[in-house]
C-alpha atoms as a PDB file:
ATOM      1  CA  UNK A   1      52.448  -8.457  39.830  1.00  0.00           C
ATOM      2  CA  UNK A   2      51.104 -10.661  42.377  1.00  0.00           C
ATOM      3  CA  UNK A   3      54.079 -12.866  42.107  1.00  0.00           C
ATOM      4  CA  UNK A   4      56.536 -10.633  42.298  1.00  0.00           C
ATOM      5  CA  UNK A   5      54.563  -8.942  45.779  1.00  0.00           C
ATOM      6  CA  UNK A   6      55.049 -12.461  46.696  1.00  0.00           C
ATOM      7  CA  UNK A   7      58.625 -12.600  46.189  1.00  0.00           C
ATOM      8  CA  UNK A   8      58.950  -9.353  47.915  1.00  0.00           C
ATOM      9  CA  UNK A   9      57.325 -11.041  50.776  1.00  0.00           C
ATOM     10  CA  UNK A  10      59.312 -14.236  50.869  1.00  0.00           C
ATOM     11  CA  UNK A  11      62.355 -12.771  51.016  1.00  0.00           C
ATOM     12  CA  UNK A  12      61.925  -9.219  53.121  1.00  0.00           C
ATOM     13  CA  UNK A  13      61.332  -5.483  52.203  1.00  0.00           C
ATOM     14  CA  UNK A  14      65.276  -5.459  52.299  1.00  0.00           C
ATOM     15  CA  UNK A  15      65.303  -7.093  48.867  1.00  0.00           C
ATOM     16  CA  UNK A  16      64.011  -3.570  47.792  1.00  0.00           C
ATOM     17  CA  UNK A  17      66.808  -1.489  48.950  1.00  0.00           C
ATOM     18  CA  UNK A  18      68.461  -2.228  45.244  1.00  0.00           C
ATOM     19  CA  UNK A  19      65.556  -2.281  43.071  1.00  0.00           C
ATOM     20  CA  UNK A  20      67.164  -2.670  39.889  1.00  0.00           C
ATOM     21  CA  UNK A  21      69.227  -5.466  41.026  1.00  0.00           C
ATOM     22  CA  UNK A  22      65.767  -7.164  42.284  1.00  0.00           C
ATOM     23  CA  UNK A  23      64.331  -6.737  38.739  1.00  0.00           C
ATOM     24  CA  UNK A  24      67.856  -8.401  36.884  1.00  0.00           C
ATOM     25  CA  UNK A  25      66.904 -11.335  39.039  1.00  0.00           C
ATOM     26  CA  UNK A  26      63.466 -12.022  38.034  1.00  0.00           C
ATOM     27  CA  UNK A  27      62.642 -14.458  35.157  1.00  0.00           C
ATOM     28  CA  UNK A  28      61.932 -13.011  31.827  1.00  0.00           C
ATOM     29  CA  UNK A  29      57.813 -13.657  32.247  1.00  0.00           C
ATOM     30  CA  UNK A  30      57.932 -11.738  34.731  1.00  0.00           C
ATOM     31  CA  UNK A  31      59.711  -8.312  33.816  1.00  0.00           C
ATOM     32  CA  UNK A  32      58.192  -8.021  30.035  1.00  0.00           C
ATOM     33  CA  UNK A  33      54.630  -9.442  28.381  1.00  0.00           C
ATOM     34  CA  UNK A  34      55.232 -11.257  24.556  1.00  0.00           C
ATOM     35  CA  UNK A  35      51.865  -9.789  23.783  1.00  0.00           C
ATOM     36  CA  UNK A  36      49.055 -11.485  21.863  1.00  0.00           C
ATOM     37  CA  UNK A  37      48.824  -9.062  19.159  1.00  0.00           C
ATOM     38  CA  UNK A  38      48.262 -11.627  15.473  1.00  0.00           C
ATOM     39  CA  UNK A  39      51.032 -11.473  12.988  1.00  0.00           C
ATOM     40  CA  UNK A  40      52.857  -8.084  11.874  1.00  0.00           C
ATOM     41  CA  UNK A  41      56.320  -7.485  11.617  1.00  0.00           C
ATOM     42  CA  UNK A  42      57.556  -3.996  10.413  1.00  0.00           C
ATOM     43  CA  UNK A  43      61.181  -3.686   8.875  1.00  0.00           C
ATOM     44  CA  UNK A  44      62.578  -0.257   8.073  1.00  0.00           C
ATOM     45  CA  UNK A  45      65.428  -0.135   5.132  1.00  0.00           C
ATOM     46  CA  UNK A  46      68.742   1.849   5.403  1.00  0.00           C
ATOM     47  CA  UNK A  47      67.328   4.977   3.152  1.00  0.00           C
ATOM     48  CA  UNK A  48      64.102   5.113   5.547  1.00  0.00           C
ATOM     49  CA  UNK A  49      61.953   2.836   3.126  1.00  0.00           C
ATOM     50  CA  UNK A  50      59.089   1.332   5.281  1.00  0.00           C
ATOM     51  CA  UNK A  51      57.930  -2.409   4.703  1.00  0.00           C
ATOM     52  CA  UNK A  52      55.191  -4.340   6.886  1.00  0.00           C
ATOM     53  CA  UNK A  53      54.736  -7.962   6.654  1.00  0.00           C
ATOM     54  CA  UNK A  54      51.334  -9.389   7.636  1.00  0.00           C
ATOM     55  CA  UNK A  55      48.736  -7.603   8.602  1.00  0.00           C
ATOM     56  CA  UNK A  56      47.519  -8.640  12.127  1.00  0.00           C
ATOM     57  CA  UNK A  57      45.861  -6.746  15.023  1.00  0.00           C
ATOM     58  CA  UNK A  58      49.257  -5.518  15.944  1.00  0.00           C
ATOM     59  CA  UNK A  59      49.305  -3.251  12.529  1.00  0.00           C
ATOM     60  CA  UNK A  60      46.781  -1.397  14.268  1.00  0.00           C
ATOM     61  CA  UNK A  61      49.412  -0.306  17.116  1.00  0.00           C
ATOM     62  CA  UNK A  62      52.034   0.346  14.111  1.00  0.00           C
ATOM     63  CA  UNK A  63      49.604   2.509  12.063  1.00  0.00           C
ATOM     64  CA  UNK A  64      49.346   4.747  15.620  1.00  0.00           C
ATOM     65  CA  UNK A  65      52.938   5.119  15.871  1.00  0.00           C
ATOM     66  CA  UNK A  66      52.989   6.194  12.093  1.00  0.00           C
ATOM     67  CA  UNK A  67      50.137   8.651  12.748  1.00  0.00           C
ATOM     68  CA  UNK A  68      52.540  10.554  15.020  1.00  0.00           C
ATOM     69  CA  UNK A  69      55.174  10.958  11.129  1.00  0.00           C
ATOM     70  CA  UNK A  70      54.288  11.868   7.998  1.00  0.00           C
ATOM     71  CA  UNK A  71      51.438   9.890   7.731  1.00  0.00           C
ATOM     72  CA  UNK A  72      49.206  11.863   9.595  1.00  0.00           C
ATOM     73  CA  UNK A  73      49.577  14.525   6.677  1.00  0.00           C
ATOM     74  CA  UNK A  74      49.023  12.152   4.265  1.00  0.00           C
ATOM     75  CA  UNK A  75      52.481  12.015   2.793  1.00  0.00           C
ATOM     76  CA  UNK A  76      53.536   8.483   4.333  1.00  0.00           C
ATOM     77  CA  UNK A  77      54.538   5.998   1.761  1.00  0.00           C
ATOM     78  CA  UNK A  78      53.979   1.986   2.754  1.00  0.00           C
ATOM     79  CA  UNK A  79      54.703  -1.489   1.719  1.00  0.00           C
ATOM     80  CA  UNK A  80      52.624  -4.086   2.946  1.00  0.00           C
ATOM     81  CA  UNK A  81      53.221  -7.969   2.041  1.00  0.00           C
ATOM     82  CA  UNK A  82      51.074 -11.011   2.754  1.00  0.00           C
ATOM     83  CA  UNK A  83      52.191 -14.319   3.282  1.00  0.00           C
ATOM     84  CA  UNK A  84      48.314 -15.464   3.557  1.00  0.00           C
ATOM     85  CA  UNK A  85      45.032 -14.374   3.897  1.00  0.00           C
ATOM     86  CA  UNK A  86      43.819 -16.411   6.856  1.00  0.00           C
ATOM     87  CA  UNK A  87      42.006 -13.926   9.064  1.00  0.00           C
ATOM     88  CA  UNK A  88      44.643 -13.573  11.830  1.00  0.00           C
ATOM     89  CA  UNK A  89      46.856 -11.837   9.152  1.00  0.00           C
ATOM     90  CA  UNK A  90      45.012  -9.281   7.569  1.00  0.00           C
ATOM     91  CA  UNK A  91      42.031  -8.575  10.712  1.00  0.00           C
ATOM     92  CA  UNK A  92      44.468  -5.125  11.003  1.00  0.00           C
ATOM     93  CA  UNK A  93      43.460  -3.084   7.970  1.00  0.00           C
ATOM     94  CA  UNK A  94      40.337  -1.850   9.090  1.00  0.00           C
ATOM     95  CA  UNK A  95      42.110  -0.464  12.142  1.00  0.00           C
ATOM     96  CA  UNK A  96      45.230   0.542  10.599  1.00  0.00           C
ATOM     97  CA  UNK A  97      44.391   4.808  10.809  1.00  0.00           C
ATOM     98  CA  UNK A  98      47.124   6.041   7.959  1.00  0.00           C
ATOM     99  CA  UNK A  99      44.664   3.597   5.422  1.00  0.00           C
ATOM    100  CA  UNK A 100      41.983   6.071   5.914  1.00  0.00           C
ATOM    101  CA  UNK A 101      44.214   9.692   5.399  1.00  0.00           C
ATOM    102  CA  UNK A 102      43.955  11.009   1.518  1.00  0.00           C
ATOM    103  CA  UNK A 103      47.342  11.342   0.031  1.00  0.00           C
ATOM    104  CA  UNK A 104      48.823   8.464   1.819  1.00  0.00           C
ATOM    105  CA  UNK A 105      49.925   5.761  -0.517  1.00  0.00           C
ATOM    106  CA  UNK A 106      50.032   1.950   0.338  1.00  0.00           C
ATOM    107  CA  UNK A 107      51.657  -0.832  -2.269  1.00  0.00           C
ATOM    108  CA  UNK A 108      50.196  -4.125  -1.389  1.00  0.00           C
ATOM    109  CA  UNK A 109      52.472  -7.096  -2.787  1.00  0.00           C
ATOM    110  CA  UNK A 110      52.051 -10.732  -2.491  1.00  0.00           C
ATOM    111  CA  UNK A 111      51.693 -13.863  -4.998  1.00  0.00           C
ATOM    112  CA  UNK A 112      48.060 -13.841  -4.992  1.00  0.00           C
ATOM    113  CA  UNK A 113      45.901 -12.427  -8.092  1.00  0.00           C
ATOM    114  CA  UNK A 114      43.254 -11.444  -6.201  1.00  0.00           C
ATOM    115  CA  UNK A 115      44.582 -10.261  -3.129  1.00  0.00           C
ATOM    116  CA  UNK A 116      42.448  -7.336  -3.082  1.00  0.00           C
ATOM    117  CA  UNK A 117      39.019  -8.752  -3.735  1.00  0.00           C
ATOM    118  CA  UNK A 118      39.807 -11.243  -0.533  1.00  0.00           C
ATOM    119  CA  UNK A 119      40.571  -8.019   1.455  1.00  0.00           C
ATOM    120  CA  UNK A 120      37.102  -6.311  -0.020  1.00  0.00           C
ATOM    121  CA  UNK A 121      35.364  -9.454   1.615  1.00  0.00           C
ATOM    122  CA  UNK A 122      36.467  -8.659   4.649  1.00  0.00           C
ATOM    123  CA  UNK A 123      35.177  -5.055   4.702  1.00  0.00           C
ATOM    124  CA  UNK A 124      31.250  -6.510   3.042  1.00  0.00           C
ATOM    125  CA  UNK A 125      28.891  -4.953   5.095  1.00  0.00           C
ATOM    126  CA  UNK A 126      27.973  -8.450   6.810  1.00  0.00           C
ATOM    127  CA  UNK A 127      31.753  -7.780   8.631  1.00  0.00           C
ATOM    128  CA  UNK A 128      32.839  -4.056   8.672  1.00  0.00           C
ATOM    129  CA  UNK A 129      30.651  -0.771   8.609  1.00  0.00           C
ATOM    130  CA  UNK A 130      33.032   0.653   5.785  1.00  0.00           C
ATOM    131  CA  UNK A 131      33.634  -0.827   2.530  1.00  0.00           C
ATOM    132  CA  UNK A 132      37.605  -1.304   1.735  1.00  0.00           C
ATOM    133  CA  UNK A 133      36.900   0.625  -1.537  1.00  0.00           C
ATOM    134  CA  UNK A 134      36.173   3.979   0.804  1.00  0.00           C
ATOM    135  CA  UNK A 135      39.228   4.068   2.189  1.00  0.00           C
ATOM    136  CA  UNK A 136      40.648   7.171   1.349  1.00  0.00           C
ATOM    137  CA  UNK A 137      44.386   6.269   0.687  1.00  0.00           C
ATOM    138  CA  UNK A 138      45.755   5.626  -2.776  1.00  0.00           C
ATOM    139  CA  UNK A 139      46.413   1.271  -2.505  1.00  0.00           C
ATOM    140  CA  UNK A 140      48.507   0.116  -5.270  1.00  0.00           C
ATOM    141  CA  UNK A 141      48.297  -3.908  -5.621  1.00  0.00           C
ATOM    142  CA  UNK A 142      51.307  -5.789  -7.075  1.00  0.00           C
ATOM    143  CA  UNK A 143      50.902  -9.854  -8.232  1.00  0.00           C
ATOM    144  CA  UNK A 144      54.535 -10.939  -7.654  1.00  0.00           C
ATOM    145  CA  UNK A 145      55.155 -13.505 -10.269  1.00  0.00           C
ATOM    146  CA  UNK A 146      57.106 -16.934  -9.560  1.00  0.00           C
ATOM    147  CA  UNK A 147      60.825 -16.366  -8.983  1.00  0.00           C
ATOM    148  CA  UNK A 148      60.629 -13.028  -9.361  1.00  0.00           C
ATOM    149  CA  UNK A 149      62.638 -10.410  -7.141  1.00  0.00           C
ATOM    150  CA  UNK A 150      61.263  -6.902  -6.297  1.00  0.00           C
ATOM    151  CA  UNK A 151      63.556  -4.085  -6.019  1.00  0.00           C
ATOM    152  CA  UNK A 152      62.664  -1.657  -3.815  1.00  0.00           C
ATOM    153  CA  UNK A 153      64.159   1.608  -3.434  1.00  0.00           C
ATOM    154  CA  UNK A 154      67.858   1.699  -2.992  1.00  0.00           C
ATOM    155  CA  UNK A 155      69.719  -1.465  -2.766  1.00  0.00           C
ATOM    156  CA  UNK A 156      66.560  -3.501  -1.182  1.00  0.00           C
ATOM    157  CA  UNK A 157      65.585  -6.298  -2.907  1.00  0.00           C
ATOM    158  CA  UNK A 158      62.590  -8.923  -1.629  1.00  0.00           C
ATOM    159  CA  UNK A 159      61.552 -12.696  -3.206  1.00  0.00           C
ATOM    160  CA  UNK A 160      59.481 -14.928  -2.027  1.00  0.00           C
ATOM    161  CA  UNK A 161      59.196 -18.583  -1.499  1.00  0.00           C
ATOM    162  CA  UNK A 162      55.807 -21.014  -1.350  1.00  0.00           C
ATOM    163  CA  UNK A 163      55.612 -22.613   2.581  1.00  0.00           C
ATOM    164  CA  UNK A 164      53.558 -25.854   3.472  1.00  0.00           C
ATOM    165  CA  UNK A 165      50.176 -24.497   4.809  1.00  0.00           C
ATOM    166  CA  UNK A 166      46.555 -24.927   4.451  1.00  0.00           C
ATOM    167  CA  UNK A 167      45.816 -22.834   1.515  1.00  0.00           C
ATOM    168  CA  UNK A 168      49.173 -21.916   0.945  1.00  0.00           C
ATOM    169  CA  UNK A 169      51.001 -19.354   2.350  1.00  0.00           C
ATOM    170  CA  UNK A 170      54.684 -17.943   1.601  1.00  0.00           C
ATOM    171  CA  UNK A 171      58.461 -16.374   2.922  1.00  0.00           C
ATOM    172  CA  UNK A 172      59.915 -13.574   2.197  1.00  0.00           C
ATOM    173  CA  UNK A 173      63.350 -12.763   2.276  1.00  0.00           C
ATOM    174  CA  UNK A 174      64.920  -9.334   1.688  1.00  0.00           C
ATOM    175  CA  UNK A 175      68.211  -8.308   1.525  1.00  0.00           C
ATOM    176  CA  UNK A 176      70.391  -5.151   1.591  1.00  0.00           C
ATOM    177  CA  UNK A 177      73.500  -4.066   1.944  1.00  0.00           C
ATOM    178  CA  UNK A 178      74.547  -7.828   2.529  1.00  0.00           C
ATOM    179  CA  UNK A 179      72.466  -8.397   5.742  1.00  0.00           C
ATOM    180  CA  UNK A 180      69.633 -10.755   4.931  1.00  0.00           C
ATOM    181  CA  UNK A 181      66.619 -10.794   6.563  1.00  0.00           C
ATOM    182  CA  UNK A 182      63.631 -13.642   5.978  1.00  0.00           C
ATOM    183  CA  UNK A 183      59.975 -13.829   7.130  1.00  0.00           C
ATOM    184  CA  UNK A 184      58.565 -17.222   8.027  1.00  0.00           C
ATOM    185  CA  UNK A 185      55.248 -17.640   9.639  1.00  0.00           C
ATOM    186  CA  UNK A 186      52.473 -20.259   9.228  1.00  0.00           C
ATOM    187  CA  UNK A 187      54.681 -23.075   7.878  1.00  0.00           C
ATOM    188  CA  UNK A 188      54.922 -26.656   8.390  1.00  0.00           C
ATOM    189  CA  UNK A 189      58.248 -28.282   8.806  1.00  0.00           C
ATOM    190  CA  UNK A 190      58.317 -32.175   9.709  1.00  0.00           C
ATOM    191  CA  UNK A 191      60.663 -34.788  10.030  1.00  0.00           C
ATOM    192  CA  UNK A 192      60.032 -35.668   6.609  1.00  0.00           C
ATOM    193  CA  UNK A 193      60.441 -33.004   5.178  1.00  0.00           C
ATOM    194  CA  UNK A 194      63.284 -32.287   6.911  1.00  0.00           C
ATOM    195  CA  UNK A 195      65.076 -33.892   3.585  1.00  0.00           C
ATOM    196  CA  UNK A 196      63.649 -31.073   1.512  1.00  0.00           C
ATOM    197  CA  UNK A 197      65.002 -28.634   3.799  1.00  0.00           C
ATOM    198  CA  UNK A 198      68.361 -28.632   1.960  1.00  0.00           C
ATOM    199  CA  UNK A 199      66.524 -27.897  -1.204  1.00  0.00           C
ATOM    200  CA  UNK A 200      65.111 -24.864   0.414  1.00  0.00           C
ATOM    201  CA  UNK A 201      68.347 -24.015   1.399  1.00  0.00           C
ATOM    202  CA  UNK A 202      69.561 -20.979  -1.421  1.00  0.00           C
ATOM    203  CA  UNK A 203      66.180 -19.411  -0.076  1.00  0.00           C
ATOM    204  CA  UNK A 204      66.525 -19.861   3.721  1.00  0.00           C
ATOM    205  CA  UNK A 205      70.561 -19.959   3.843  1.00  0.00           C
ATOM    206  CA  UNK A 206      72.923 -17.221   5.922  1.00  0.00           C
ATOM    207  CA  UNK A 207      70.277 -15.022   7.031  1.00  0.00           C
ATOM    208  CA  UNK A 208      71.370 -12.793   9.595  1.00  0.00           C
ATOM    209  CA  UNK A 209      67.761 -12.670  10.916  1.00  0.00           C
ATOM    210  CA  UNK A 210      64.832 -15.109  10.679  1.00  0.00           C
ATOM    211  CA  UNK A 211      61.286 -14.930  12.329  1.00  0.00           C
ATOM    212  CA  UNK A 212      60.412 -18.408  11.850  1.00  0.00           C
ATOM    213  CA  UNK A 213      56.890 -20.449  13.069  1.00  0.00           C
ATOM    214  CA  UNK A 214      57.588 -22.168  16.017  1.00  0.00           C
ATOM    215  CA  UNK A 215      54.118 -22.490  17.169  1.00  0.00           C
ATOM    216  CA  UNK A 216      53.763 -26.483  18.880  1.00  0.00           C
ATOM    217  CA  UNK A 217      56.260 -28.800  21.092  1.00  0.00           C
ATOM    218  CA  UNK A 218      57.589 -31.648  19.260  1.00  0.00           C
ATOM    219  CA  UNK A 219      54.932 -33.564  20.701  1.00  0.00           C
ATOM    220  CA  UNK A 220      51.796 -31.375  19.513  1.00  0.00           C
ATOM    221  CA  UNK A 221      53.466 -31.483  16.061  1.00  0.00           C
ATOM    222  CA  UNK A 222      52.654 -34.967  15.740  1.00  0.00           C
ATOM    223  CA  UNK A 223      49.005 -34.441  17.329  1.00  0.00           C
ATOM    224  CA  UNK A 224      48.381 -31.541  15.098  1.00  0.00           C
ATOM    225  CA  UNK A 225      49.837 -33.054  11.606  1.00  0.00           C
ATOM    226  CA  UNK A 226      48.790 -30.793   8.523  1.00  0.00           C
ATOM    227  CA  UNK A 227      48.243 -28.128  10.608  1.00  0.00           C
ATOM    228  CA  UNK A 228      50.558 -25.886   8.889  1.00  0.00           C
ATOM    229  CA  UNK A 229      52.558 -25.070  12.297  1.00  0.00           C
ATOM    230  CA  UNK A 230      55.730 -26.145  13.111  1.00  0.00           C
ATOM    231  CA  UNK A 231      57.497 -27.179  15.940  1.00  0.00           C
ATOM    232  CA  UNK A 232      60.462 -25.260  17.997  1.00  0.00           C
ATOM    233  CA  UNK A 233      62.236 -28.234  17.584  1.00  0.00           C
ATOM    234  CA  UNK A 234      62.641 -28.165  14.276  1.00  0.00           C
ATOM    235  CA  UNK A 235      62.713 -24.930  13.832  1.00  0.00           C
ATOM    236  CA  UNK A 236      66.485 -24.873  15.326  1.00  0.00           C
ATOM    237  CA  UNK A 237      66.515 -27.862  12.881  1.00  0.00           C
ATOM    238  CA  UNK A 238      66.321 -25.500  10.297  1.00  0.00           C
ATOM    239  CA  UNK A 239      67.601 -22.731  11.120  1.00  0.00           C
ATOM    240  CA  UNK A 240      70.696 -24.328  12.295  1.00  0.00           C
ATOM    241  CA  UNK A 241      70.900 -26.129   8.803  1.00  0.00           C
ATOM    242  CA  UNK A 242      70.185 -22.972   7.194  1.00  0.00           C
ATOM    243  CA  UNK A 243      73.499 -21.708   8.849  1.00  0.00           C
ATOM    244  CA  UNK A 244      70.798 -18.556  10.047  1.00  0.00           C
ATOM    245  CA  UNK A 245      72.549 -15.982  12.968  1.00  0.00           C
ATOM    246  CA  UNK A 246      69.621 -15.370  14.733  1.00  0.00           C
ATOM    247  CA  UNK A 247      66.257 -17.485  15.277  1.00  0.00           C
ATOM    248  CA  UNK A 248      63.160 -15.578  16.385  1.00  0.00           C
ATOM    249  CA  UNK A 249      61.115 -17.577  17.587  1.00  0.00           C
ATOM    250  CA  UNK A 250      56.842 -17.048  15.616  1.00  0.00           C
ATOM    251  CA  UNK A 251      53.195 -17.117  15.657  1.00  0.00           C
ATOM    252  CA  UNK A 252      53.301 -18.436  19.911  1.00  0.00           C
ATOM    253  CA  UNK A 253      50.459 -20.715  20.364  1.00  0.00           C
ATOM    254  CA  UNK A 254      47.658 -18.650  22.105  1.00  0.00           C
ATOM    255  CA  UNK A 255      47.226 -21.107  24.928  1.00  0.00           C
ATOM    256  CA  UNK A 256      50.372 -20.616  26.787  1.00  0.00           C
ATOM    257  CA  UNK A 257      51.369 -18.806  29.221  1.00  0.00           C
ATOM    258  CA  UNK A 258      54.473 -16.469  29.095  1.00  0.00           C
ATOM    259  CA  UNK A 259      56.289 -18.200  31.307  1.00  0.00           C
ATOM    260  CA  UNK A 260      55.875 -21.638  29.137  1.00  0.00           C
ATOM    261  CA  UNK A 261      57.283 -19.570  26.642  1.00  0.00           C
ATOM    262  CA  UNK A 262      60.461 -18.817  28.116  1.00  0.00           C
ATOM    263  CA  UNK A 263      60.630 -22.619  29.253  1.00  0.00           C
ATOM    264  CA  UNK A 264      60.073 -23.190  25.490  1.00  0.00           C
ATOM    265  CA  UNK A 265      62.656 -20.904  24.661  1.00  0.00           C
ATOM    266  CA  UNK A 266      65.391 -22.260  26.934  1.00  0.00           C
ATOM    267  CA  UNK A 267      64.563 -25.659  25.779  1.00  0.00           C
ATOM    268  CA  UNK A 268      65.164 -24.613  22.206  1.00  0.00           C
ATOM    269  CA  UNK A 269      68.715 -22.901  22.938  1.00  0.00           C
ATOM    270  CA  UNK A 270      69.549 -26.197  24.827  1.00  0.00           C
ATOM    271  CA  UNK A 271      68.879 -27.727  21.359  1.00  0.00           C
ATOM    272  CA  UNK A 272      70.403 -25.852  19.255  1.00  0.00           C
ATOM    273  CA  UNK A 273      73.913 -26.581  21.466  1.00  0.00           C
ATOM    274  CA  UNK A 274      72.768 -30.486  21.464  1.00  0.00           C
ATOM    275  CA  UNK A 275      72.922 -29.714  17.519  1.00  0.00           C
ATOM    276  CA  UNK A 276      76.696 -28.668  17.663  1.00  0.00           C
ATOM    277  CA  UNK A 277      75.775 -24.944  17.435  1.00  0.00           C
ATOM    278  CA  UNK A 278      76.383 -22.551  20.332  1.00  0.00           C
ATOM    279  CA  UNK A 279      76.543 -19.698  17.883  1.00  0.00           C
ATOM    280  CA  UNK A 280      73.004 -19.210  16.501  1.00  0.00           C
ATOM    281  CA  UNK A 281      71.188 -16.989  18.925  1.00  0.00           C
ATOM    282  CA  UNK A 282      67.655 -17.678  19.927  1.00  0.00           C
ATOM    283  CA  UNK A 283      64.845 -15.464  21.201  1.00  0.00           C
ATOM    284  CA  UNK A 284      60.695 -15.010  21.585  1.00  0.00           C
ATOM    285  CA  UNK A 285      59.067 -12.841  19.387  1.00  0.00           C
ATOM    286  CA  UNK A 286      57.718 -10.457  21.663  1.00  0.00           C
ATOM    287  CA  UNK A 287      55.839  -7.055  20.650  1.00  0.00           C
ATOM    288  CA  UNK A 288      57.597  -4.214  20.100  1.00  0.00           C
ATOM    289  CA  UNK A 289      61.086  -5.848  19.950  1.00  0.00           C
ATOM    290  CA  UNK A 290      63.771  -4.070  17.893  1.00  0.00           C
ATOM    291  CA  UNK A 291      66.447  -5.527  16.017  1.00  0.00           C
ATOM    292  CA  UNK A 292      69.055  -3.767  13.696  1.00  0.00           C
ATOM    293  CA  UNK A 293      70.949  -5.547  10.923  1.00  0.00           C
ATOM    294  CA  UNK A 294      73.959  -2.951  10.708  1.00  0.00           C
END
């Protein structure tokens, strides 16, 4: 706000007499906040079918919206998958309000056996007042099996596919109705491995939406080796060999500003057009964004 007031003063009140036309000129950091919400992405199918993945801080703001449906009765129906368990993915349960309503019912899926004793942990009593095993909902846990494909109700189907992080984590891609849409974060793509990229490829390929980590410059990349982040950089490296639609750009290091996002972002369409490919469309995540695969 303050530098905007100071734009206002700069150029003279009579910058004000078309307001909207004043707000079309401002940069992007300056007319919308990316948020700093940890990781969850909600996807909604074509027959209403309701999917989360990753369970951050901002499933806390989704479970409020959801409060205001069906799941305030306790007739809301959920799917919830985990690429990892690192804190930062899964801090959102205790908050998430439709977890607590009787009737509700909540499928947990992801490739890990004992997904819900790691989620118990977090609820011992040295962490959270109330145990995960009170929760009042009915939670279903699936152990998806290597290579195997999950169909959902209607024509949704979801897979998975391991990513290079500290203790593992993994994509999901789901598809209906021909649009595809993949999942991404906490991954680790490097100039060397840049060669297994193409073997990833039948995974990753022709989605019409991907929400991929993006979290360091090319530079902190190579301070930050084995991190399990990647770089923006080669994100467009792989998205544009992925022959992907649509980039969204993940899991925003927490130290920047959101106006060294947006440079970010610029920097990584003027890549993907140094790459040959003026096509692929690039953007931030940013909370609350929309986007419909129709």
């Amino acid at each position: 706000m303050t530098q905007i007031l100071e734009l206002v003063r700069k150029t003279g009140p009579d910058v004000l007499i078309d307001i909207q036309k004043f707000i079309s000129k401002l940069p992007p950091y300056l007319t919308r906040v990316v948020g700093g919400n940890t990781t969850c992405v909600s996807a909604t199918s074509s027959n209403g079918k309701r999917m989360v993945f990753d369970c951050g801080t901002g499933l806390r703001i989704l479970g409020d919206e959801l409060m205001r449906k069906e799941f305030q009765n306790g007739e809301g129906k959920i799917a919830l998958f985990f690429s990892h368990t690192h804190w930062d993915h899964i801090q959102g349960i205790p908050f998430f309000k439709p977890i607590y309503i009787p009737g509700n019912e909540l499928h947990f899926y992801s490739p890990y056996p004992d997904l819900q004793e790691r989620l118990e942990k977090q609820q011992s009593p040295e962490f959270f007042p109330i145990p995960f095993s009170a929760l009042a909902s009915t939670k279903l846990f699936t152990c998806l099996s290597p290579g195997e494909t999950l169909d959902l109700e209607g024509d949704c189907k979801v897979s998975f596919y391991p990513l290079k992080h500290p203790g593992g984590s993994f994509a999901y891609r789901v598809e209906e109705n021909g649009k595809v849409f993949i999942f991404a974060t906490d991954a680790e793509f490097t100039g060397e491995d840049f060669g297994s990229v193409a073997e990833m490829k039948p995974f990753f390929e022709n989605a019409d939406l991907l929400v991929l980590d993006a979290q360091y410059t090319l530079d902190e990349s190579f301070q930050k080796f084995d991190w399990g982040h990647t770089s923006y950089t080669m994100a467009v490296n792989c998205a544009v060999a992925w022959n992907v639609k649509k980039l969204v750009l993940t899991h925003h290091e927490p130290v920047y500003a959101d106006d060294v996002l947006d440079i970010i972002l610029e920097e990584a369409r003027a890549h993907a057009v140094s790459l040959g490919n003026s096509s692929i469309r690039i953007e931030l995540a940013v909370e609350g964004n929309v986007y419909k695969l129709s």
